[in-house]
C-alpha atoms as a PDB file:
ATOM      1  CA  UNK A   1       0.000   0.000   0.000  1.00  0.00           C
ATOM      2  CA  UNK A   2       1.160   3.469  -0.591  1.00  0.00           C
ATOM      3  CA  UNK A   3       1.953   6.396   1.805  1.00  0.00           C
ATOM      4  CA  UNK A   4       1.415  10.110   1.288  1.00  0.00           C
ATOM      5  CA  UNK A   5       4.579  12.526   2.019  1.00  0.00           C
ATOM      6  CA  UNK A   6       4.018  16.171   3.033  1.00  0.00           C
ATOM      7  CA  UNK A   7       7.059  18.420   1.460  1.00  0.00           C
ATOM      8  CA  UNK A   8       7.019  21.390   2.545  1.00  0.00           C
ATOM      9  CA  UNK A   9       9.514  24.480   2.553  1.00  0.00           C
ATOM     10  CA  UNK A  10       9.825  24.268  -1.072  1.00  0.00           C
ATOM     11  CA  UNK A  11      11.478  26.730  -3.316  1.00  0.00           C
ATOM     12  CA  UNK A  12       8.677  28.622  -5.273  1.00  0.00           C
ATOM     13  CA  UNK A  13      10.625  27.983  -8.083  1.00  0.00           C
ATOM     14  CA  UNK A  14      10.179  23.964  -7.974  1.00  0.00           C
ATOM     15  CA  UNK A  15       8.310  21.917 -10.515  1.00  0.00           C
ATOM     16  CA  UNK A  16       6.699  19.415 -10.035  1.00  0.00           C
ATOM     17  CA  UNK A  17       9.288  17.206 -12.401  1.00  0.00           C
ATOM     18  CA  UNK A  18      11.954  18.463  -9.919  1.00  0.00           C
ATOM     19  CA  UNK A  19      10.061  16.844  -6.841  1.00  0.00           C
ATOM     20  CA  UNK A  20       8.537  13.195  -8.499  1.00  0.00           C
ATOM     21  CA  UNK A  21      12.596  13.284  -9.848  1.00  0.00           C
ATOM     22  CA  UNK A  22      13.981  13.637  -6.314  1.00  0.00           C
ATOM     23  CA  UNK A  23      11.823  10.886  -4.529  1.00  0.00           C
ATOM     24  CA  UNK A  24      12.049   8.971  -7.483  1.00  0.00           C
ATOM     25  CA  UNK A  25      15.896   8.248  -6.271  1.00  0.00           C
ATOM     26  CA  UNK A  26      13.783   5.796  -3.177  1.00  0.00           C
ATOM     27  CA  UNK A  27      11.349   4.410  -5.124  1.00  0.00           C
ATOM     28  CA  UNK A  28       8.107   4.132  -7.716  1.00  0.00           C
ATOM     29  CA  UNK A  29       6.441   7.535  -7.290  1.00  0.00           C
ATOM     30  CA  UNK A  30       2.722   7.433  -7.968  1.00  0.00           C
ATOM     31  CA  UNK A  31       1.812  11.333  -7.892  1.00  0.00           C
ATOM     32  CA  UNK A  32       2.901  14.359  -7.216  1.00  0.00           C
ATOM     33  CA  UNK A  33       0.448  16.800  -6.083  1.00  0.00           C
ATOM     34  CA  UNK A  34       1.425  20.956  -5.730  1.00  0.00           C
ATOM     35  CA  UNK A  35      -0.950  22.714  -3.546  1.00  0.00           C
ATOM     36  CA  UNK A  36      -2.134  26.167  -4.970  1.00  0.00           C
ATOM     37  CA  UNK A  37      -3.888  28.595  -3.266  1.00  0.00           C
ATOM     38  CA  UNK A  38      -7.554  29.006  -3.807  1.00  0.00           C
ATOM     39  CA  UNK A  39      -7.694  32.746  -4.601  1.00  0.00           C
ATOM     40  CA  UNK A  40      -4.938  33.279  -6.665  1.00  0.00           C
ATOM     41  CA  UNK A  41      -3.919  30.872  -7.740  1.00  0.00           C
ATOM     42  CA  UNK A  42      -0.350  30.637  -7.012  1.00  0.00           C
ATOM     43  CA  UNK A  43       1.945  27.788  -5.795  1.00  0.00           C
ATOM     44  CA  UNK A  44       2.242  27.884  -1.719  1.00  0.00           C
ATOM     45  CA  UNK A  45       5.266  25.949  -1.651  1.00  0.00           C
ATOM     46  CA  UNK A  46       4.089  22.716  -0.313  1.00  0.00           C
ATOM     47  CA  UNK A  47       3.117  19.306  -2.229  1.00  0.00           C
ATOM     48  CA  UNK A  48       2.095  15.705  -1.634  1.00  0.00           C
ATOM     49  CA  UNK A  49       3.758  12.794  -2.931  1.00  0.00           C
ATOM     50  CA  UNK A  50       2.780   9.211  -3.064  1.00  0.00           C
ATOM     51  CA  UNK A  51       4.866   6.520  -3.300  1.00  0.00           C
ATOM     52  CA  UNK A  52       4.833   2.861  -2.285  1.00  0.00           C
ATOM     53  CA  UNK A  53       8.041   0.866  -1.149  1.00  0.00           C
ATOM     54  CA  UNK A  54      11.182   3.737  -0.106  1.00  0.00           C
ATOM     55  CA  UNK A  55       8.906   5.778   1.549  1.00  0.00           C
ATOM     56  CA  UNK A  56      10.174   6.014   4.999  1.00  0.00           C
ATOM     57  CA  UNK A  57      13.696   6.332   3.461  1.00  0.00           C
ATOM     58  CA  UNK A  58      12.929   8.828   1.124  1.00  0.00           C
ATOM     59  CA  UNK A  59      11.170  10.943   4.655  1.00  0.00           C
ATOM     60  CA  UNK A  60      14.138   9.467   6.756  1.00  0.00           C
ATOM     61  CA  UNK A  61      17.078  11.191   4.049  1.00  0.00           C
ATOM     62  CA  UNK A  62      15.248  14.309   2.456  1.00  0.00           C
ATOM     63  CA  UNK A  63      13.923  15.711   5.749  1.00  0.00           C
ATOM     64  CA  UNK A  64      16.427  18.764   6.163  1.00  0.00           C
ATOM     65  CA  UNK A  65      18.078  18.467   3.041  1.00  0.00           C
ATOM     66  CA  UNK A  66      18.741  21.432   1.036  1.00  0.00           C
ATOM     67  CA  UNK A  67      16.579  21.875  -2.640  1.00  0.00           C
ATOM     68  CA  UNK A  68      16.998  24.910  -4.463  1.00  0.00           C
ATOM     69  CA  UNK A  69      18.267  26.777  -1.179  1.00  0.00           C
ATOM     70  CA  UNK A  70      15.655  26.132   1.189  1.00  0.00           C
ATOM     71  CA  UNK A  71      15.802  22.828   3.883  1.00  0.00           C
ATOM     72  CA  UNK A  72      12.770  20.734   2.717  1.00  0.00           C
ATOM     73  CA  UNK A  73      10.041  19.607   5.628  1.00  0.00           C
ATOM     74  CA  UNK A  74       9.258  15.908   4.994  1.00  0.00           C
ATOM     75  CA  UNK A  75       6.976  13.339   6.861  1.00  0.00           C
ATOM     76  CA  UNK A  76       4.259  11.377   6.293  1.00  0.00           C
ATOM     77  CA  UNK A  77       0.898  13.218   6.004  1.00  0.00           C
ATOM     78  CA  UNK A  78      -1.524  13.298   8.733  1.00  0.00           C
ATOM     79  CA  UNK A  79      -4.949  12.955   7.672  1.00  0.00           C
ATOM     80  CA  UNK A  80      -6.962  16.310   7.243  1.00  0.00           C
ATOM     81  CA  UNK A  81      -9.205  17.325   9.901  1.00  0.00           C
ATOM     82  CA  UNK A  82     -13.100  17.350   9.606  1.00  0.00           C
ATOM     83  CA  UNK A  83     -14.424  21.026   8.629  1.00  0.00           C
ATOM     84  CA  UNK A  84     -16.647  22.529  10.949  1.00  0.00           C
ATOM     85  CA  UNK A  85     -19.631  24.138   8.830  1.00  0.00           C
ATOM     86  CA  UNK A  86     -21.789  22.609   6.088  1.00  0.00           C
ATOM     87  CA  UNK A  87     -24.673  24.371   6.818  1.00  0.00           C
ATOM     88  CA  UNK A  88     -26.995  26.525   4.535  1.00  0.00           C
ATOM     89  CA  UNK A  89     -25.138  29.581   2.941  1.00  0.00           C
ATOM     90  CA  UNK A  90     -26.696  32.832   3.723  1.00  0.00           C
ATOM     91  CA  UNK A  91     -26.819  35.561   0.792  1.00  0.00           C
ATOM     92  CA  UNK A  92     -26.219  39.254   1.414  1.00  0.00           C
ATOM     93  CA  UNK A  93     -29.052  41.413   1.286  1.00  0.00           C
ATOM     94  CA  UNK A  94     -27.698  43.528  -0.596  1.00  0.00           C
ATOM     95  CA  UNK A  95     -26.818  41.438  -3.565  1.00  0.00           C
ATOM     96  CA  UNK A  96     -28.471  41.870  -6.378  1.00  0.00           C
ATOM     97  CA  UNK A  97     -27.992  38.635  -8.387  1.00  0.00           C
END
């Protein structure tokens, strides 16, 4: 079974090429995931990466290590916590459409 890897303290200047090529050194990467931020758009400098056997050595030797002048963040991801919220959207009065 596969594990998901948070990276994080990326260089804004990464690709995601760059990142599947650098845990592909470990191991069969499945995906590489960049996270971009809803509004505009733009790369926040952390991804997601899944990959099946070298995982834990691929968190165990890139946590630290220097890419593109920054010291990467890596560990397994934690699964996101539930969302409070759900409930029925209110307009504004004062819209008009």
């Amino acid at each position: 079974m596969g594990k998901t890897i948070y990276v994080g303290n990326l260089p804004f200047s990464a690709t995601e090429e760059q990142v599947r090529d650098l845990f592909a050194a470990f191991g069969e990467v499945t995906s590489v995931k960049f996270v971009n931020d809803r509004d505009t758009g733009r790369f926040r400098g952390f991804a997601f990466v899944e990959m099946g056997a070298g995982a834990d050595e691929a968190i165990r030797d890139l946590d630290g290590k220097d890419f593109g002048g920054r010291d990467l963040r890596v560990n397994e991801a934690k699964e996101r916590a539930p969302r409070p919220g759900g409930g029925l959207r209110r307009r504004s009065p004062y819209r008009t459409a």
